[in-house]
PDB file of N, CA and C in Angstrom:
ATOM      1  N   UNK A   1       0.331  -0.216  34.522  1.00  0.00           N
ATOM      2  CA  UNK A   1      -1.036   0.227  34.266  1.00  0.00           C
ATOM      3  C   UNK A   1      -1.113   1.736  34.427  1.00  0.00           C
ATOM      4  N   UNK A   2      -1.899   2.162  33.279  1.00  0.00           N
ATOM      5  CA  UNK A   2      -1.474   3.774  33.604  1.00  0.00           C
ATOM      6  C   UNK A   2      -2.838   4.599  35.200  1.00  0.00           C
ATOM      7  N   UNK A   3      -2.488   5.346  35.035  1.00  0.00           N
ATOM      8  CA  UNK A   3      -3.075   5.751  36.886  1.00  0.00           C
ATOM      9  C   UNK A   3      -3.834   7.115  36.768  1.00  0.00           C
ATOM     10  N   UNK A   4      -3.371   8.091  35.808  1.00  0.00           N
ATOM     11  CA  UNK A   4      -4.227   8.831  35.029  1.00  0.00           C
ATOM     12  C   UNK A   4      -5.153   8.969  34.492  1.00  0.00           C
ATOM     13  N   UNK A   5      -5.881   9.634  34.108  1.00  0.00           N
ATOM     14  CA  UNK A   5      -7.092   9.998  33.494  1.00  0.00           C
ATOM     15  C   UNK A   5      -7.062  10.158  31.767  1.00  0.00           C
ATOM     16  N   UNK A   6      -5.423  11.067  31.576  1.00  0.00           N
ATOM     17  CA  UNK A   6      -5.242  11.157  30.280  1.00  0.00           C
ATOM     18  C   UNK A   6      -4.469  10.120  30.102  1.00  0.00           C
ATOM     19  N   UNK A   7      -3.133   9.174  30.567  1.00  0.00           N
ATOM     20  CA  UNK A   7      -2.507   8.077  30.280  1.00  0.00           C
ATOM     21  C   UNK A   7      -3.474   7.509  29.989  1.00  0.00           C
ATOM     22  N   UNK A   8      -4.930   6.959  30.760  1.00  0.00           N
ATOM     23  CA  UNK A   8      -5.493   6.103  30.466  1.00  0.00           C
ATOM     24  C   UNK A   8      -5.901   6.419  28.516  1.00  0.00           C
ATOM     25  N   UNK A   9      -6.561   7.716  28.439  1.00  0.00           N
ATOM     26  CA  UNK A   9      -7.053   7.956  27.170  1.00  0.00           C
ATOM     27  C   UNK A   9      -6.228   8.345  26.447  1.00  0.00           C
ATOM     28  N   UNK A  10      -4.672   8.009  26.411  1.00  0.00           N
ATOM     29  CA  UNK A  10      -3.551   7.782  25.808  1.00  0.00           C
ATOM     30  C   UNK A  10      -3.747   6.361  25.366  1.00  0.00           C
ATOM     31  N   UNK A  11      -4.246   5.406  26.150  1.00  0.00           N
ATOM     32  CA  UNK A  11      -3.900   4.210  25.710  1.00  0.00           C
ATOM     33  C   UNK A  11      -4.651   3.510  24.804  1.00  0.00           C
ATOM     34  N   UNK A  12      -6.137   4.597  25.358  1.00  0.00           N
ATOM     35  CA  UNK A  12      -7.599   3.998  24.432  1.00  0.00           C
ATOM     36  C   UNK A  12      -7.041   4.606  22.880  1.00  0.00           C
ATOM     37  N   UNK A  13      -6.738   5.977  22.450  1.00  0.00           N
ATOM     38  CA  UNK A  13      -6.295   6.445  21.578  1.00  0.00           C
ATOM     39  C   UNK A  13      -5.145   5.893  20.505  1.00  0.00           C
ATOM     40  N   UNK A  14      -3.962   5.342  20.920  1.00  0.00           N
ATOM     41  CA  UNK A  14      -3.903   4.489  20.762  1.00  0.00           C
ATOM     42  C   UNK A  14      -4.115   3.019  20.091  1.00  0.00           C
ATOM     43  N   UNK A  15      -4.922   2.710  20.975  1.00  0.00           N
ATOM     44  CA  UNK A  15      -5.113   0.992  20.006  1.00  0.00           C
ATOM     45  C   UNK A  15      -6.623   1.305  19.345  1.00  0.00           C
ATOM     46  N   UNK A  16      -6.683   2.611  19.091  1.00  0.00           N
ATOM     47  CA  UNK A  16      -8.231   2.811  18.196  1.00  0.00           C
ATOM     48  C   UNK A  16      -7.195   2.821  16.574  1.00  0.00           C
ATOM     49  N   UNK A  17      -6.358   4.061  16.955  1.00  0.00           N
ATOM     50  CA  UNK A  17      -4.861   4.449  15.835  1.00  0.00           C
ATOM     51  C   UNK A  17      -3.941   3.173  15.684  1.00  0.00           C
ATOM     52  N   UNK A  18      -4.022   2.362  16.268  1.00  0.00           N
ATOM     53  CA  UNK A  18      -3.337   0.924  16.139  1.00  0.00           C
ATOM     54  C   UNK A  18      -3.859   0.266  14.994  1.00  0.00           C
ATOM     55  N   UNK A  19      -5.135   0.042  15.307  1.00  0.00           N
ATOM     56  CA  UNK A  19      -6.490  -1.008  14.625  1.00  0.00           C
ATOM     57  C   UNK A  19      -6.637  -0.414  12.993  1.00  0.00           C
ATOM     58  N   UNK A  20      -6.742   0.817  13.186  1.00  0.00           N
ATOM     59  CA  UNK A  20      -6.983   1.807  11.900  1.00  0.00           C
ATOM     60  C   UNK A  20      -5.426   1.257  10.985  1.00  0.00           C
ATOM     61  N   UNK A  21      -4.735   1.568  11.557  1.00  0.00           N
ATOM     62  CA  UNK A  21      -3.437   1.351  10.825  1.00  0.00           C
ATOM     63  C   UNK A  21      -3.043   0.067  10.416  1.00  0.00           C
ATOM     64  N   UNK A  22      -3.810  -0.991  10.980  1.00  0.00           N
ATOM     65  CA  UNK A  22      -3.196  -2.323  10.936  1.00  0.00           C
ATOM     66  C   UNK A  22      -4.514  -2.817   9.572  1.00  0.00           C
ATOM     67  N   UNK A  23      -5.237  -2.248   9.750  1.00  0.00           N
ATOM     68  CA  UNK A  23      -6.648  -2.573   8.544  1.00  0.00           C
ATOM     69  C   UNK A  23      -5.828  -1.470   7.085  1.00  0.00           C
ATOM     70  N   UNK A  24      -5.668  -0.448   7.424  1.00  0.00           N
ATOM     71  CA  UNK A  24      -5.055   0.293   6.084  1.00  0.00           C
ATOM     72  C   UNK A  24      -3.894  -0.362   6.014  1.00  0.00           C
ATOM     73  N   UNK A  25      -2.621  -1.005   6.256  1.00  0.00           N
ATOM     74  CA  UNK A  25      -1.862  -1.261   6.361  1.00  0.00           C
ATOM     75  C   UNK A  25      -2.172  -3.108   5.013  1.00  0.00           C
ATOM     76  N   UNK A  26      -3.339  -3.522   5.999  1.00  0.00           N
ATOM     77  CA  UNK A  26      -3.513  -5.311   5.351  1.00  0.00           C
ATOM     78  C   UNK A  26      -4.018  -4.337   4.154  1.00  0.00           C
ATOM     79  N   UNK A  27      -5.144  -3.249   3.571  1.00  0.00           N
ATOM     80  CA  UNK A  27      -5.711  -3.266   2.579  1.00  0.00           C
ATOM     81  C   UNK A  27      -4.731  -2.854   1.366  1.00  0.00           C
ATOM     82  N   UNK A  28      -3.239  -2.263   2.050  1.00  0.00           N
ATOM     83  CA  UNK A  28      -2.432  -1.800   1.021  1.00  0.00           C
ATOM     84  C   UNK A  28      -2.138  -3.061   0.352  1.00  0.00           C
ATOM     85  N   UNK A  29      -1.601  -3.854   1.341  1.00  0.00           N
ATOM     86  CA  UNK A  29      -1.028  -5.293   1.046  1.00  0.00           C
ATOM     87  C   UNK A  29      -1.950  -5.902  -0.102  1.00  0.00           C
ATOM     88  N   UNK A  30      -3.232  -6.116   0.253  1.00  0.00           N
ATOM     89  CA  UNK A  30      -4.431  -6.254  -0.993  1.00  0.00           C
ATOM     90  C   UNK A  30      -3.861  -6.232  -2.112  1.00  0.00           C
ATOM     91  N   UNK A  31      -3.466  -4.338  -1.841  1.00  0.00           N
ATOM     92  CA  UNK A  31      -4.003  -4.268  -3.257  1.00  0.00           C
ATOM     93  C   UNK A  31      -2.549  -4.554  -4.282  1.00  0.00           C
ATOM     94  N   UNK A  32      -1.268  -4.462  -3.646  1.00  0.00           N
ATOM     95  CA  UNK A  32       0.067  -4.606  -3.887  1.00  0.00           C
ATOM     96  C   UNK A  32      -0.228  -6.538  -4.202  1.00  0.00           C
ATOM     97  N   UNK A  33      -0.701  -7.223  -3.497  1.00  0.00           N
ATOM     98  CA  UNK A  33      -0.923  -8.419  -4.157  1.00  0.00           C
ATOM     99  C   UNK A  33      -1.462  -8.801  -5.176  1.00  0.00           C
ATOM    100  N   UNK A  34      -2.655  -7.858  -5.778  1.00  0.00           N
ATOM    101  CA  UNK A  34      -3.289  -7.617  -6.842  1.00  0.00           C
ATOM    102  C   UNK A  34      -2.016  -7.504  -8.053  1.00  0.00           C
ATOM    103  N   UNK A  35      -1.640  -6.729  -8.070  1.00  0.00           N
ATOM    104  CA  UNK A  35      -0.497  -6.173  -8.637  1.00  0.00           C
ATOM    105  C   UNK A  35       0.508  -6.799  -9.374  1.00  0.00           C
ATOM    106  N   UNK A  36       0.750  -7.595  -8.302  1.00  0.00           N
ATOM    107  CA  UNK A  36       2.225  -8.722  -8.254  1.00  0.00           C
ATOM    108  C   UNK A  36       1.553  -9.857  -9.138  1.00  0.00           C
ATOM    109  N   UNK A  37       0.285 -10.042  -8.635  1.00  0.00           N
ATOM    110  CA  UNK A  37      -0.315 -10.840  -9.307  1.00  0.00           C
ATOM    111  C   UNK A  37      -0.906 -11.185 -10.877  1.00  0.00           C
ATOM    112  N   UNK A  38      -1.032 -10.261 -11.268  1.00  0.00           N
ATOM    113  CA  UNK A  38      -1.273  -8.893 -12.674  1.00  0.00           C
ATOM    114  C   UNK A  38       0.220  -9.193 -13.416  1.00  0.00           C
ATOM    115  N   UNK A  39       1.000  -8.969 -12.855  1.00  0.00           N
ATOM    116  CA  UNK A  39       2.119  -9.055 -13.443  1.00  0.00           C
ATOM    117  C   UNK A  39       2.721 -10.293 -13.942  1.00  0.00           C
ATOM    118  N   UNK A  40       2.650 -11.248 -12.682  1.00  0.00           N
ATOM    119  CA  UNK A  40       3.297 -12.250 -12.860  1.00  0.00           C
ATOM    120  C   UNK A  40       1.891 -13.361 -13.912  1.00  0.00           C
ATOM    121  N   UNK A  41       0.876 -12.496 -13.891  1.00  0.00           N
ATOM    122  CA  UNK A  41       0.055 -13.392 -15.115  1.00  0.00           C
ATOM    123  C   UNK A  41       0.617 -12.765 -16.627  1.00  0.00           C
ATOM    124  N   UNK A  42       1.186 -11.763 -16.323  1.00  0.00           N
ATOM    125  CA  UNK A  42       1.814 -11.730 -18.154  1.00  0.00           C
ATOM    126  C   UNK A  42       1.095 -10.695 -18.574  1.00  0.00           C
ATOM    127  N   UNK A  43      -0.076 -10.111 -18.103  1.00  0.00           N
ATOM    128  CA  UNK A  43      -1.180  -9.602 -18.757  1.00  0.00           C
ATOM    129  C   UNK A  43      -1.176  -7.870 -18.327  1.00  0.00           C
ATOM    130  N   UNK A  44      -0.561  -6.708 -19.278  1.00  0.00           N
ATOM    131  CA  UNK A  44      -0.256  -5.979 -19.302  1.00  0.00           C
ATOM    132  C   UNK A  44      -1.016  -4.976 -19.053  1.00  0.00           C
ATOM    133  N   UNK A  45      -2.848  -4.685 -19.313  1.00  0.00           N
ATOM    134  CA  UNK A  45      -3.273  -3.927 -18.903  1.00  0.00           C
ATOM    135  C   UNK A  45      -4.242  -4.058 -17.572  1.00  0.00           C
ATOM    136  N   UNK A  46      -3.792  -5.376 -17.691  1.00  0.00           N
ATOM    137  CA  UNK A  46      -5.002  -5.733 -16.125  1.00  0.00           C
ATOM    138  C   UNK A  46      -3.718  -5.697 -15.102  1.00  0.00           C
ATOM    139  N   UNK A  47      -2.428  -5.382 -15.280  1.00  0.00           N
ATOM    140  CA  UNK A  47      -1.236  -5.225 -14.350  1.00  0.00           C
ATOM    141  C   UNK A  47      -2.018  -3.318 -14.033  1.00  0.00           C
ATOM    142  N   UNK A  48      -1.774  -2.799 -14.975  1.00  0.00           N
ATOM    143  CA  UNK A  48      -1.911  -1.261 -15.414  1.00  0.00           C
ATOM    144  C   UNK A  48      -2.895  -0.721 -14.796  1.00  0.00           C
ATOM    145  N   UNK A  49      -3.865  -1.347 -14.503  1.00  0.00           N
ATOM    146  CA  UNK A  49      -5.485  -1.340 -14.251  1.00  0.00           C
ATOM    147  C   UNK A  49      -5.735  -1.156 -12.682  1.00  0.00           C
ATOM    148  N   UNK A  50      -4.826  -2.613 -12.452  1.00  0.00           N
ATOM    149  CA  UNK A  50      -4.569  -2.757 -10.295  1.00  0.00           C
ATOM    150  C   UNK A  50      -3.549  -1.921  -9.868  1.00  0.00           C
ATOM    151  N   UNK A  51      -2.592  -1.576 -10.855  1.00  0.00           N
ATOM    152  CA  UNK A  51      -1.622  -0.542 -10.223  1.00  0.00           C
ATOM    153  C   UNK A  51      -2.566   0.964 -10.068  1.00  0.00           C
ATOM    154  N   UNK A  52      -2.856   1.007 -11.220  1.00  0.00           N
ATOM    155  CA  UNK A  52      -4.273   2.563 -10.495  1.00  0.00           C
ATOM    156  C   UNK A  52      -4.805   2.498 -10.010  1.00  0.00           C
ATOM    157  N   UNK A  53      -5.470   1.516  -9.475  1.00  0.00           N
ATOM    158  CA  UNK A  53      -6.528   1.206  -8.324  1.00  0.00           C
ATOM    159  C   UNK A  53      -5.404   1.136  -6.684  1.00  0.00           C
ATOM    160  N   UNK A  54      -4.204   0.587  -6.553  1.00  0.00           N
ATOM    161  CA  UNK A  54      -3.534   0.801  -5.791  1.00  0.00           C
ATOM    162  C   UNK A  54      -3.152   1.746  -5.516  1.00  0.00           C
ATOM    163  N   UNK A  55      -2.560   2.586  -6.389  1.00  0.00           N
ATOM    164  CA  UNK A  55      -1.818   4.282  -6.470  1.00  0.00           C
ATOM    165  C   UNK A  55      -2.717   4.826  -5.210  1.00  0.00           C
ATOM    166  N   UNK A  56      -3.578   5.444  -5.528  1.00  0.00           N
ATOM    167  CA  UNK A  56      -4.318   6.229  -4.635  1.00  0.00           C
ATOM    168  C   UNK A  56      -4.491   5.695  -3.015  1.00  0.00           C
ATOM    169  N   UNK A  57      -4.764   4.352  -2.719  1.00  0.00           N
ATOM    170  CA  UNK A  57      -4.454   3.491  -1.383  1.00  0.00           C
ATOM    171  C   UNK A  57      -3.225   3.996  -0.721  1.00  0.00           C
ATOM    172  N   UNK A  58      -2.023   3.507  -1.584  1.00  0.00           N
ATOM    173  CA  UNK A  58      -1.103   3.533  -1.083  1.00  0.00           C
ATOM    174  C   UNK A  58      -0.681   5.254  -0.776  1.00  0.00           C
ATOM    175  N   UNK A  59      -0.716   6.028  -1.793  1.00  0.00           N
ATOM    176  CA  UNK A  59      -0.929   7.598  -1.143  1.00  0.00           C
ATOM    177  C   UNK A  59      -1.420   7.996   0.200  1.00  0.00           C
ATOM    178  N   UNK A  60      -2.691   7.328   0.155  1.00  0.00           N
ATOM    179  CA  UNK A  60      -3.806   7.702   1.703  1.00  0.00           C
ATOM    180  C   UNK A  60      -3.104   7.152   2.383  1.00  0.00           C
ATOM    181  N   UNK A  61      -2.019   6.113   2.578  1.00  0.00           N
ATOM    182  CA  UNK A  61      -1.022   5.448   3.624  1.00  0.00           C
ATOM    183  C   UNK A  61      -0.317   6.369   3.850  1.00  0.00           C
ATOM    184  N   UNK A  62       0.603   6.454   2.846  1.00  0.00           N
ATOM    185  CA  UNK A  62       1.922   7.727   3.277  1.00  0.00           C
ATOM    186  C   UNK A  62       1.318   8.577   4.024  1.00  0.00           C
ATOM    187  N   UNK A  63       0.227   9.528   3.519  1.00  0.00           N
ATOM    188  CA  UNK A  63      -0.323  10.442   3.770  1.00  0.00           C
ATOM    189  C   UNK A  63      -0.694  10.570   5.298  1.00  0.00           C
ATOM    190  N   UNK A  64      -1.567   8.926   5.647  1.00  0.00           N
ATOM    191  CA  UNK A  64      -1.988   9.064   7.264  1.00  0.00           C
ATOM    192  C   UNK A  64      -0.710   8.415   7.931  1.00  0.00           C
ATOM    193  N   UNK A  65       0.417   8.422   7.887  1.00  0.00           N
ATOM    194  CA  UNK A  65       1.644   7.936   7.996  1.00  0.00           C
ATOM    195  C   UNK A  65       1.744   6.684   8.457  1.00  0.00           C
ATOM    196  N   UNK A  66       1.352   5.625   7.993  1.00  0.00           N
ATOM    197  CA  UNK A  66       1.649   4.107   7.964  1.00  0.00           C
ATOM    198  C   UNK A  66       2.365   3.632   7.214  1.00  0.00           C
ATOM    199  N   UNK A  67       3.047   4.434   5.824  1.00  0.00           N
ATOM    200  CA  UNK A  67       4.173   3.765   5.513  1.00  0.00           C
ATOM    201  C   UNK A  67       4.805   5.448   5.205  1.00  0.00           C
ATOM    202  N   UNK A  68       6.015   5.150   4.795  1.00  0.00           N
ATOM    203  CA  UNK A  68       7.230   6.717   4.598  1.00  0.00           C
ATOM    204  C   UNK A  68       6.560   6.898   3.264  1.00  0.00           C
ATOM    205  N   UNK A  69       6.794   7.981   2.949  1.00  0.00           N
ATOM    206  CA  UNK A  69       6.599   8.421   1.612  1.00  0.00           C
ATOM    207  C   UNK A  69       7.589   8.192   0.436  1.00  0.00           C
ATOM    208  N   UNK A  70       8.567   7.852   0.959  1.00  0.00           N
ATOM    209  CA  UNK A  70       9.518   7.213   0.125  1.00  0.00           C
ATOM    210  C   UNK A  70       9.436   5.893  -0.190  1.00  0.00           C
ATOM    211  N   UNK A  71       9.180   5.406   0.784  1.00  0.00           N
ATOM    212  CA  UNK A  71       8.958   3.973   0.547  1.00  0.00           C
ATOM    213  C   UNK A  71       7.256   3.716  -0.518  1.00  0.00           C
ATOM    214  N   UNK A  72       6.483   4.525  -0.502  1.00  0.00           N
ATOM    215  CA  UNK A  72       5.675   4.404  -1.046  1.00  0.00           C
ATOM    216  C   UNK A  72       5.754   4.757  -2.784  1.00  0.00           C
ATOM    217  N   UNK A  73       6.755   6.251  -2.499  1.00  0.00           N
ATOM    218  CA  UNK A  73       6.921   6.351  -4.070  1.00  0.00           C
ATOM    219  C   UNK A  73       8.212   4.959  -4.808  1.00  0.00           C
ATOM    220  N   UNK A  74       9.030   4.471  -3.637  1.00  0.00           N
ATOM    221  CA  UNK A  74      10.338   3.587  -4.410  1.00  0.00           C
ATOM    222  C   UNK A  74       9.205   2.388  -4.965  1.00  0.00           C
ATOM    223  N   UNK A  75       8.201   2.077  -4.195  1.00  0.00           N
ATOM    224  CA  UNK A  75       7.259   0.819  -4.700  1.00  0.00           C
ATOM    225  C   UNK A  75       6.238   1.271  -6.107  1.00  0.00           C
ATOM    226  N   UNK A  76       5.997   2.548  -5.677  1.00  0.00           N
ATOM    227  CA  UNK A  76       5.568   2.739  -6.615  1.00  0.00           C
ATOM    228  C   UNK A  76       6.199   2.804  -8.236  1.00  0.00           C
ATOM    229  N   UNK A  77       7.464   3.210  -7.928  1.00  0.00           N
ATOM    230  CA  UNK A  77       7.910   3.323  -9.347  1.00  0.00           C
ATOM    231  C   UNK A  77       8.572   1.938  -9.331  1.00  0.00           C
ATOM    232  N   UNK A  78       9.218   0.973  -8.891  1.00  0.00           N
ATOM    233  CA  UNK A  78       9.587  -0.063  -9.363  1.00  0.00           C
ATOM    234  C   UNK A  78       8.124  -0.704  -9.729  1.00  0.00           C
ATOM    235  N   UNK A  79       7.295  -1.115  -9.404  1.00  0.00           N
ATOM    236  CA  UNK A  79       6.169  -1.866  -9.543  1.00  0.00           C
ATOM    237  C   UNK A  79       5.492  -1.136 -11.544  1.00  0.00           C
ATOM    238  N   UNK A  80       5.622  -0.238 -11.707  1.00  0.00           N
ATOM    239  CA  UNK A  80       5.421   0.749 -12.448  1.00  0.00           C
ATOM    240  C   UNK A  80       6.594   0.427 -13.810  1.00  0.00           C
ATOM    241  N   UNK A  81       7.913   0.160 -13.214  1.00  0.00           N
ATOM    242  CA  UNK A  81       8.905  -0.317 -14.282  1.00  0.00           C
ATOM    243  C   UNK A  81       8.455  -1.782 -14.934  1.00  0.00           C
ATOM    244  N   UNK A  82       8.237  -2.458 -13.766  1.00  0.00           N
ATOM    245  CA  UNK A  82       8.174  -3.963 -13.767  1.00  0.00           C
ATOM    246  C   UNK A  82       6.877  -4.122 -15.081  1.00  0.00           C
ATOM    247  N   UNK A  83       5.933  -3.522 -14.706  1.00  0.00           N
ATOM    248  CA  UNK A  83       5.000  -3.509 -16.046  1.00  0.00           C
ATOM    249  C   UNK A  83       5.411  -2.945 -17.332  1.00  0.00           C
ATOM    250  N   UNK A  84       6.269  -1.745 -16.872  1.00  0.00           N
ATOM    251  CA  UNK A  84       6.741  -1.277 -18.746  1.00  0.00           C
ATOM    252  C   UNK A  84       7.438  -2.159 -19.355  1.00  0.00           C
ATOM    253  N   UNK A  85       8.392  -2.981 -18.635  1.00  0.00           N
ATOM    254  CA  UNK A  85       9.226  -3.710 -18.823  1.00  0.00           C
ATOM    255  C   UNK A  85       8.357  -4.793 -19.801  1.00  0.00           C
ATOM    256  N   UNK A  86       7.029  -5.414 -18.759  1.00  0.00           N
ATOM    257  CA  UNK A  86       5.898  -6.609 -18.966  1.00  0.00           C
ATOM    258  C   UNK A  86       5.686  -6.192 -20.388  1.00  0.00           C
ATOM    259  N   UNK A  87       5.596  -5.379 -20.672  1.00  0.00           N
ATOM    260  CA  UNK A  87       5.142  -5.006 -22.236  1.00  0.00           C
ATOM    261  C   UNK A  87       6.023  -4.564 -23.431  1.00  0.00           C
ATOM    262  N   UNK A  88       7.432  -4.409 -22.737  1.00  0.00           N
ATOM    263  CA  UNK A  88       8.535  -4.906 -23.610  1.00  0.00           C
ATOM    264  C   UNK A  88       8.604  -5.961 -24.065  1.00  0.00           C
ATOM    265  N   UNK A  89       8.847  -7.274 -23.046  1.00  0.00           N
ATOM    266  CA  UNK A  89       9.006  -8.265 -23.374  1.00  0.00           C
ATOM    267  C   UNK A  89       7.661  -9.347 -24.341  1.00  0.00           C
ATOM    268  N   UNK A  90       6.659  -8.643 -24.268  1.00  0.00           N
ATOM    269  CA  UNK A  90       5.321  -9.211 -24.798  1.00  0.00           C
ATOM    270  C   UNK A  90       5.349  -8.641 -26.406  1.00  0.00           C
ATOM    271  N   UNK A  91       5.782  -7.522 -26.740  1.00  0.00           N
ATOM    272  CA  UNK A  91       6.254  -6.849 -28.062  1.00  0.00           C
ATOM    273  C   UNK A  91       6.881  -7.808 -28.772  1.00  0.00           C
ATOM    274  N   UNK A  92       8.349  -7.886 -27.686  1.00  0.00           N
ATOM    275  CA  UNK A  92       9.383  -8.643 -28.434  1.00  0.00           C
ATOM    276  C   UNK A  92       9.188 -10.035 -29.136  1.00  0.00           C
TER     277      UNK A  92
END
């Protein structure tokens, strides 16, 4: 148990930055389910549509550092292939 004054408001600080991160964290997930979901219906601009509506989410993540920035751009561009691809195969 901390015995301090600031440990203590280390700890409140903390699980305020915990809570925040664990809510941006589920809303990325959202919107990345959106996505997956978009895709795996076949349907090429409503894939196109949730991936822009995600883009910017997932930025404000990297950004307040809940996920790496790498990891945000590698999802981003595979997720991004996976649809160009979606509209290859719908051509063909």
């Amino acid at each position: 148990m901390a015995n301090t004054a600031s440990a203590r408001k280390r700890i409140r600080q903390t699980e305020k930055r915990t809570e925040r991160n664990r809510a941006r964290r589920s809303r990325v997930r959202s919107f990345l389910r959106k996505v997956e979901l978009a895709i795996a219906g076949g349907d090429k601009t409503v894939a196109q549509e949730a991936l822009r509506a995600a883009q910017p989410e997932m930025q404000r993540a990297a950004d307040k550092g809940v996920f790496h920035d790498n990891t945000v751009a590698r999802k981003l561009s595979r997720l991004s292939a996976r649809i160009k691809a979606l509209g290859a195969t719908a051509q063909a």
